[in-house]
N, C-alpha and C. Protein backbone atom coordinates (compact mmCIF):
# COMPACT_ATOMS: atom_id res chain seq x y z
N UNK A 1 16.93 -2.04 -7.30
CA UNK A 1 15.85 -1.84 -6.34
C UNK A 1 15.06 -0.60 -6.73
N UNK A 2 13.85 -0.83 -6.84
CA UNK A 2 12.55 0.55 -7.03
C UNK A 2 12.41 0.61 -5.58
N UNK A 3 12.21 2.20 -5.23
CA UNK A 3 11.48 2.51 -3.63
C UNK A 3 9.80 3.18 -3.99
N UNK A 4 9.48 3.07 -2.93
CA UNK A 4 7.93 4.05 -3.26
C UNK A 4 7.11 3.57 -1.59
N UNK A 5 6.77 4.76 -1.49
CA UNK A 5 6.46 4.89 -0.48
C UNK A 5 7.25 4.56 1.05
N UNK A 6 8.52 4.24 0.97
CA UNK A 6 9.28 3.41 1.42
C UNK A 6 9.16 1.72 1.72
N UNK A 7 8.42 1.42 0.26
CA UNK A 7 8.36 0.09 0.49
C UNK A 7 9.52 -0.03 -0.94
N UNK A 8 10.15 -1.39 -0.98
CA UNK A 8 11.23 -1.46 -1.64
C UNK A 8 10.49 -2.97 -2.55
N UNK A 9 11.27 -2.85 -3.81
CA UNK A 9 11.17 -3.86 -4.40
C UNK A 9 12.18 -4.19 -5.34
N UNK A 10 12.51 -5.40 -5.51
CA UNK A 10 13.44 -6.20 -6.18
C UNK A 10 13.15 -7.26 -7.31
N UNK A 11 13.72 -6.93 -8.45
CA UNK A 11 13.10 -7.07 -10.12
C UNK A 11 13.81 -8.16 -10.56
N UNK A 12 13.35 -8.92 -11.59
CA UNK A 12 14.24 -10.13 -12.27
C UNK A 12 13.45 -9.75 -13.40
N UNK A 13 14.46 -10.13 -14.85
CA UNK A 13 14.30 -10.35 -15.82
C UNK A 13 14.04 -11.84 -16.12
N UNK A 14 12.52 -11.84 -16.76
CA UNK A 14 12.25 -13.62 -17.53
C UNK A 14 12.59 -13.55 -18.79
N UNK A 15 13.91 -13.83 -18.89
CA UNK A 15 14.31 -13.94 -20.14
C UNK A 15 13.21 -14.86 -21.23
N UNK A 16 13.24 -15.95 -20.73
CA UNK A 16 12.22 -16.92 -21.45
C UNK A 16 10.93 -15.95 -22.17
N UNK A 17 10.22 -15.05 -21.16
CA UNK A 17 9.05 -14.52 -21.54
C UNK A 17 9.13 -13.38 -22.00
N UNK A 18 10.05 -12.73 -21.69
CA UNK A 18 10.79 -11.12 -22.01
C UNK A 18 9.46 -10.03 -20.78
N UNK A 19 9.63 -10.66 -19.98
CA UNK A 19 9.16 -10.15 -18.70
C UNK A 19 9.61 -9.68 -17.38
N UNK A 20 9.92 -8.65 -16.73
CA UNK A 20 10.10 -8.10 -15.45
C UNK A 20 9.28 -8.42 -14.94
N UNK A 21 9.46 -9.20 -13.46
CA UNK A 21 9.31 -9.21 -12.59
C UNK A 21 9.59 -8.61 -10.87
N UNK A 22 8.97 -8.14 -9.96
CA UNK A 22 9.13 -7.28 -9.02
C UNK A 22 8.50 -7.76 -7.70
N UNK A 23 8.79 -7.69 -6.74
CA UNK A 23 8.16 -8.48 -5.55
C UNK A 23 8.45 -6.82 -4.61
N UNK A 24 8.09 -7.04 -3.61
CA UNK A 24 8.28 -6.28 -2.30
C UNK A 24 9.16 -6.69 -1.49
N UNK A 25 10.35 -6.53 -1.20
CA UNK A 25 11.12 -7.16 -0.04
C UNK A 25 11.43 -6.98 1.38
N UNK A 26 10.81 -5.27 1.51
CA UNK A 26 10.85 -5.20 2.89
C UNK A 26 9.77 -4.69 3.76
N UNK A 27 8.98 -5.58 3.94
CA UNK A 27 7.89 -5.54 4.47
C UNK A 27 7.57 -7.32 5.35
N UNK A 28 8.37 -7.96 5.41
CA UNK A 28 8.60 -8.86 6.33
C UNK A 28 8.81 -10.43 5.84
N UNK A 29 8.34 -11.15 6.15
CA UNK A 29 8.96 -12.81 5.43
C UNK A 29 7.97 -13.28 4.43
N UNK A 30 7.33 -12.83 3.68
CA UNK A 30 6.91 -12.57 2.18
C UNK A 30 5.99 -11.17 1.88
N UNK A 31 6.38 -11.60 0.59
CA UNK A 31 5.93 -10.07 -0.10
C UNK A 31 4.75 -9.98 -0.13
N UNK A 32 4.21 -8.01 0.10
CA UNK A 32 2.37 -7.85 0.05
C UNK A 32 2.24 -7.73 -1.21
N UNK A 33 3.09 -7.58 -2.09
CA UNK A 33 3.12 -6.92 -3.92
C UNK A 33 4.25 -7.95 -4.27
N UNK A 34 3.40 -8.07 -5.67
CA UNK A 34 4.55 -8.64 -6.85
C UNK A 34 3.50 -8.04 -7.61
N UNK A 35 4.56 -7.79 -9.19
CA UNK A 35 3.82 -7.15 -10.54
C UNK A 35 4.63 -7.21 -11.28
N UNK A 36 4.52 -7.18 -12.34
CA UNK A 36 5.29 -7.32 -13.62
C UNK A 36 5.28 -6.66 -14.87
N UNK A 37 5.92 -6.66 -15.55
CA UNK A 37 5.72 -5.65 -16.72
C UNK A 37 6.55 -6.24 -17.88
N UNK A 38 6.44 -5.64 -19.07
CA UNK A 38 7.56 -5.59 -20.44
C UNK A 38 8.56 -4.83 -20.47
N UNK A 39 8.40 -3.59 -19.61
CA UNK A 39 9.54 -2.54 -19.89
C UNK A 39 9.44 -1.44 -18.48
N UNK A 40 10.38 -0.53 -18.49
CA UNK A 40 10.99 -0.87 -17.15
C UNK A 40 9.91 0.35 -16.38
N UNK A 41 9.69 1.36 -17.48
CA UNK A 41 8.68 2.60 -16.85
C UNK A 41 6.94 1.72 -16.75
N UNK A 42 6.59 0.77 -17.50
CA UNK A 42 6.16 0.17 -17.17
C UNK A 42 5.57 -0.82 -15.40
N UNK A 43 6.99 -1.35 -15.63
CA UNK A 43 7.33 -1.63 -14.39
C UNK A 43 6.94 -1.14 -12.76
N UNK A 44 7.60 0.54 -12.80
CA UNK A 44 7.56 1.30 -12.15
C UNK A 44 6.00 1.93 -11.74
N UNK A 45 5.30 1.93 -12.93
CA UNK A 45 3.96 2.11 -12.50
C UNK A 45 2.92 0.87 -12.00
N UNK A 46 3.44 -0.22 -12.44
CA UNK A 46 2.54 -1.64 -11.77
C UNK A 46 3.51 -1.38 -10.22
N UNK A 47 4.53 -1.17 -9.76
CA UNK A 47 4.91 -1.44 -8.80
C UNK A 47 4.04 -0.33 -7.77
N UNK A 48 4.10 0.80 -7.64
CA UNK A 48 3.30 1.87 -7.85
C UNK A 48 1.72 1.74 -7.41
N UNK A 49 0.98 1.59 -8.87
CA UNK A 49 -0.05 0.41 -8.72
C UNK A 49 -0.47 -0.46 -7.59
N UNK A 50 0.32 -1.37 -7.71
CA UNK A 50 0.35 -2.17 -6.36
C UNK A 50 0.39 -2.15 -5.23
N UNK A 51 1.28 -1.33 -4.77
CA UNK A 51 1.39 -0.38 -3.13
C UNK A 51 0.00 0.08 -3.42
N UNK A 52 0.17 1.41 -3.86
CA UNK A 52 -1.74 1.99 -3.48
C UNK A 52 -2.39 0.77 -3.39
N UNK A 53 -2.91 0.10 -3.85
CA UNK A 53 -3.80 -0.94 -4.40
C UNK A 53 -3.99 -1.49 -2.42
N UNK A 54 -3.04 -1.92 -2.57
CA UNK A 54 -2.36 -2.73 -1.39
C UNK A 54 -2.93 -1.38 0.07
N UNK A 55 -2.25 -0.79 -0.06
CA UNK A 55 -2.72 0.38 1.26
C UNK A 55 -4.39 0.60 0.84
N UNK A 56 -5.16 0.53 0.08
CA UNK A 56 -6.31 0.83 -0.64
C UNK A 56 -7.12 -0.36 0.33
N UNK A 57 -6.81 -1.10 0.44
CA UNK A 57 -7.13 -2.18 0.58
C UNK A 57 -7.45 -2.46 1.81
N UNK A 58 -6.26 -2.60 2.82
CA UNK A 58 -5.85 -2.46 4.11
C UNK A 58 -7.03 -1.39 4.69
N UNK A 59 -7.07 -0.52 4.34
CA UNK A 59 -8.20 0.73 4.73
C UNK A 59 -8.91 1.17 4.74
N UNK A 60 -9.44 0.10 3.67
CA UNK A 60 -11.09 -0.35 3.20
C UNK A 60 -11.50 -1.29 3.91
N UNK A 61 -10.30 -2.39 4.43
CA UNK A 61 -10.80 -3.62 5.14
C UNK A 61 -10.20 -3.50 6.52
N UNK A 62 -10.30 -2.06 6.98
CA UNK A 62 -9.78 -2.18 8.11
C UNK A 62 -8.33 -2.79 9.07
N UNK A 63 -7.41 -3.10 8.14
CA UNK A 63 -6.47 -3.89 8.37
C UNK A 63 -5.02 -3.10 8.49
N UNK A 64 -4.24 -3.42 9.92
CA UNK A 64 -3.33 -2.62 8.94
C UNK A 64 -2.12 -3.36 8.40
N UNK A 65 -1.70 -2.16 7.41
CA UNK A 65 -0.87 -2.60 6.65
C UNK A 65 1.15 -2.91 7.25
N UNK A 66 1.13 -4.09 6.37
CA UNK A 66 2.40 -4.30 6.99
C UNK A 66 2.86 -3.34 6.16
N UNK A 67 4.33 -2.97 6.88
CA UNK A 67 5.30 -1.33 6.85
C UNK A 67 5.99 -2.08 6.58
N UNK A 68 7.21 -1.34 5.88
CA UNK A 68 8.63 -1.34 5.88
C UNK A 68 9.36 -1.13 6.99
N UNK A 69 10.51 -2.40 7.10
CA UNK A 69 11.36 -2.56 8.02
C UNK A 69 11.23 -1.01 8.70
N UNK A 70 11.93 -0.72 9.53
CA UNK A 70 11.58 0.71 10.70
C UNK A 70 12.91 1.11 10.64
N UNK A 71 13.93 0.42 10.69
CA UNK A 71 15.33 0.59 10.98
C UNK A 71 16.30 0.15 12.06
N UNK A 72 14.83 -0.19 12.93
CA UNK A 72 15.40 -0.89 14.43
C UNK A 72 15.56 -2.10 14.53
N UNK A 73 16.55 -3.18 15.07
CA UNK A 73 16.53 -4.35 14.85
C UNK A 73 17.56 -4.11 16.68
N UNK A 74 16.67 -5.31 17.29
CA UNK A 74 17.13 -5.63 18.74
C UNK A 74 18.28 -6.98 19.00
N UNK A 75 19.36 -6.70 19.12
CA UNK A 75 19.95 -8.28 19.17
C UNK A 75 20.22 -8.54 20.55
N UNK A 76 20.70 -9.70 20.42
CA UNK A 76 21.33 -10.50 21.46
C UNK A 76 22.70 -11.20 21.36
N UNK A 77 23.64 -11.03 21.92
CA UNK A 77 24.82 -10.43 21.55
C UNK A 77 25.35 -11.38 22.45
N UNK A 78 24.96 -11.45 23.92
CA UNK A 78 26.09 -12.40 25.05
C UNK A 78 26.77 -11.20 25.54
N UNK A 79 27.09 -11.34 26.37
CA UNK A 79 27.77 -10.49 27.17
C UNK A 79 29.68 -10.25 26.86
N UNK A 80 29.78 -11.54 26.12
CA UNK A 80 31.07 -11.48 26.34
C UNK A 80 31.44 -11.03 24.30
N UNK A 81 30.33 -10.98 23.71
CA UNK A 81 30.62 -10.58 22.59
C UNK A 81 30.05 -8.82 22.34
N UNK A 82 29.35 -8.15 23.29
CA UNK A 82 28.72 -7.01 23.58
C UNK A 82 30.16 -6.47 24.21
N UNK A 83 30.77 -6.94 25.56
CA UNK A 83 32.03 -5.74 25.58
C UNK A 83 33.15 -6.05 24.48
N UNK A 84 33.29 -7.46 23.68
CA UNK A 84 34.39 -6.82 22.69
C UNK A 84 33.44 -5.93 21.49
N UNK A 85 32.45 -5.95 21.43
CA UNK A 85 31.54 -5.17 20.12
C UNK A 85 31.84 -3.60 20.95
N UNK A 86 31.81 -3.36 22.20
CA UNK A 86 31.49 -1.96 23.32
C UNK A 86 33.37 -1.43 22.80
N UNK A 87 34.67 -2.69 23.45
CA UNK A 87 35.67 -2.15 22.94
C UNK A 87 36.51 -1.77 21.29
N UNK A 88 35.63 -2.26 20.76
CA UNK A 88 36.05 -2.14 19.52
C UNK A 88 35.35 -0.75 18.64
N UNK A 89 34.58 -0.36 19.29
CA UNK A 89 33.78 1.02 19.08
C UNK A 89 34.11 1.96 19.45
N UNK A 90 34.45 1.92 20.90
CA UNK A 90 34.83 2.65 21.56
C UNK A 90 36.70 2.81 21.29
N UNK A 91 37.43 1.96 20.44
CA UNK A 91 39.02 2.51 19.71
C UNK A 91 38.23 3.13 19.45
N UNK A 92 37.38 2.98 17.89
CA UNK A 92 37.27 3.69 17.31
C UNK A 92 36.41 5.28 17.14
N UNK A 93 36.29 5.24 18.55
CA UNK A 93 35.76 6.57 18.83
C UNK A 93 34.54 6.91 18.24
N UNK A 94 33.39 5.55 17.88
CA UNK A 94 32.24 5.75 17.84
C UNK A 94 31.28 5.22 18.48
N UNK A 95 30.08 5.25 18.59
CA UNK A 95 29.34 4.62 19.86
C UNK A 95 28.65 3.21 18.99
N UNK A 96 28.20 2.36 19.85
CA UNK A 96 28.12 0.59 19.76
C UNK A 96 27.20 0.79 18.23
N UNK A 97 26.13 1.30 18.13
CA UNK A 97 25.27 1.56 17.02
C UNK A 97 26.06 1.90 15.61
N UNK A 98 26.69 2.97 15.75
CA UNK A 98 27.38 3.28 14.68
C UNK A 98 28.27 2.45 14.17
N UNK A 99 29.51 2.01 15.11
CA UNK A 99 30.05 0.68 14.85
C UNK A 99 29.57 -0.64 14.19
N UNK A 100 28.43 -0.69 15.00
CA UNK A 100 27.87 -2.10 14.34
C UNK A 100 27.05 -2.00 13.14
N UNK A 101 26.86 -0.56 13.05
CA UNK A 101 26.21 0.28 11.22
C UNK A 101 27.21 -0.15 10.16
N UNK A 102 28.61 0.34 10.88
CA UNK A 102 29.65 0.28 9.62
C UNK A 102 30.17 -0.80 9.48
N UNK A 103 30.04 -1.35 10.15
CA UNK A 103 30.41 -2.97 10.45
C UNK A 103 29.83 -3.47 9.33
N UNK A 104 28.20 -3.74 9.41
CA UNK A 104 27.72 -4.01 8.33
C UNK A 104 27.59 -3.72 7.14
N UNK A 105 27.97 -2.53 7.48
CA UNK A 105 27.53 -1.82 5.87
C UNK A 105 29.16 -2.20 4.91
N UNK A 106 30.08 -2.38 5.59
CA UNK A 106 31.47 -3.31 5.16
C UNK A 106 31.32 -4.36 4.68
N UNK A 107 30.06 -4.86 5.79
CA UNK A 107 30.50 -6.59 5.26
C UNK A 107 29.44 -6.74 4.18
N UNK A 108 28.55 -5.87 4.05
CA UNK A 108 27.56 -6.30 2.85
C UNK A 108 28.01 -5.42 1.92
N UNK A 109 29.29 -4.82 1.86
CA UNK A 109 29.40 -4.03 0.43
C UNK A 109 28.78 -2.54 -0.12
N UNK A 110 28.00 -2.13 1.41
CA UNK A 110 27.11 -1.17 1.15
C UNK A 110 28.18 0.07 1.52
N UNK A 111 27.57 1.00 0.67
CA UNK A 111 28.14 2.55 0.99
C UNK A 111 27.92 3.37 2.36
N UNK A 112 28.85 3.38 2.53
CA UNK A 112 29.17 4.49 4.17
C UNK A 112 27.75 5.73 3.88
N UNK A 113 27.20 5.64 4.61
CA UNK A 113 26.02 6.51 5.45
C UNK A 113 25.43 6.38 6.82
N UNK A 114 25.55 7.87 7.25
CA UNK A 114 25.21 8.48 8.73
C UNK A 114 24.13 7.41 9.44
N UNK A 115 24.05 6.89 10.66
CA UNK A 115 23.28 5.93 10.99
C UNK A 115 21.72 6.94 11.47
């Protein structure tokens, strides 16, 4: 993953063409940027490129620009899966947020960090 500006993007190699490829992934259910390159500093500046380009754009045409995810996400849980999510936090002597941080960050393999 490349970051910039806090917009994130995610790269594939075209083997066939000997090409990188890069999209935007968090900025909502498709990407405002894709770009591509031969090599990887390359890369980094079309990705780069593209954001400005992209915010350039938006603010020339008055529009605004879709953001990167925020961090907040609202669920809906049921009541009867919210107090075992409330008791299972509360063993562990952290509050429902944090719990359900590390929760995830377990089940996707991701590294333990402060919510």
């Amino acid at each position: 993953m490349m970051e910039y500006k806090g917009y994130l993007a995610a790269v594939e190699f075209d083997d066939s063409a000997d090409i990188l490829h890069g999209r935007v992934v968090n900025s909502g259910p498709y990407p405002i940027a894709t770009f591509e390159a031969t090599d990887a500093r390359e890369l980094r500046r079309e990705f780069e490129r593209s954001i400005d380009e992209y915010l350039s754009w938006c603010e020339d045409d008055g529009v605004e620009p879709r953001r990167p995810f925020s961090g907040r996400l609202n669920l809906r849980l049921g009541s009867e899966l919210h107090a075992t999510v409330a008791a299972a936090a509360t063993a562990s002597g952290m509050s429902i947020n944090s719990w359900i941080v590390q929760t995830l960050r377990a089940t996707a393999n991701l590294p333990s960090k402060r919510s």
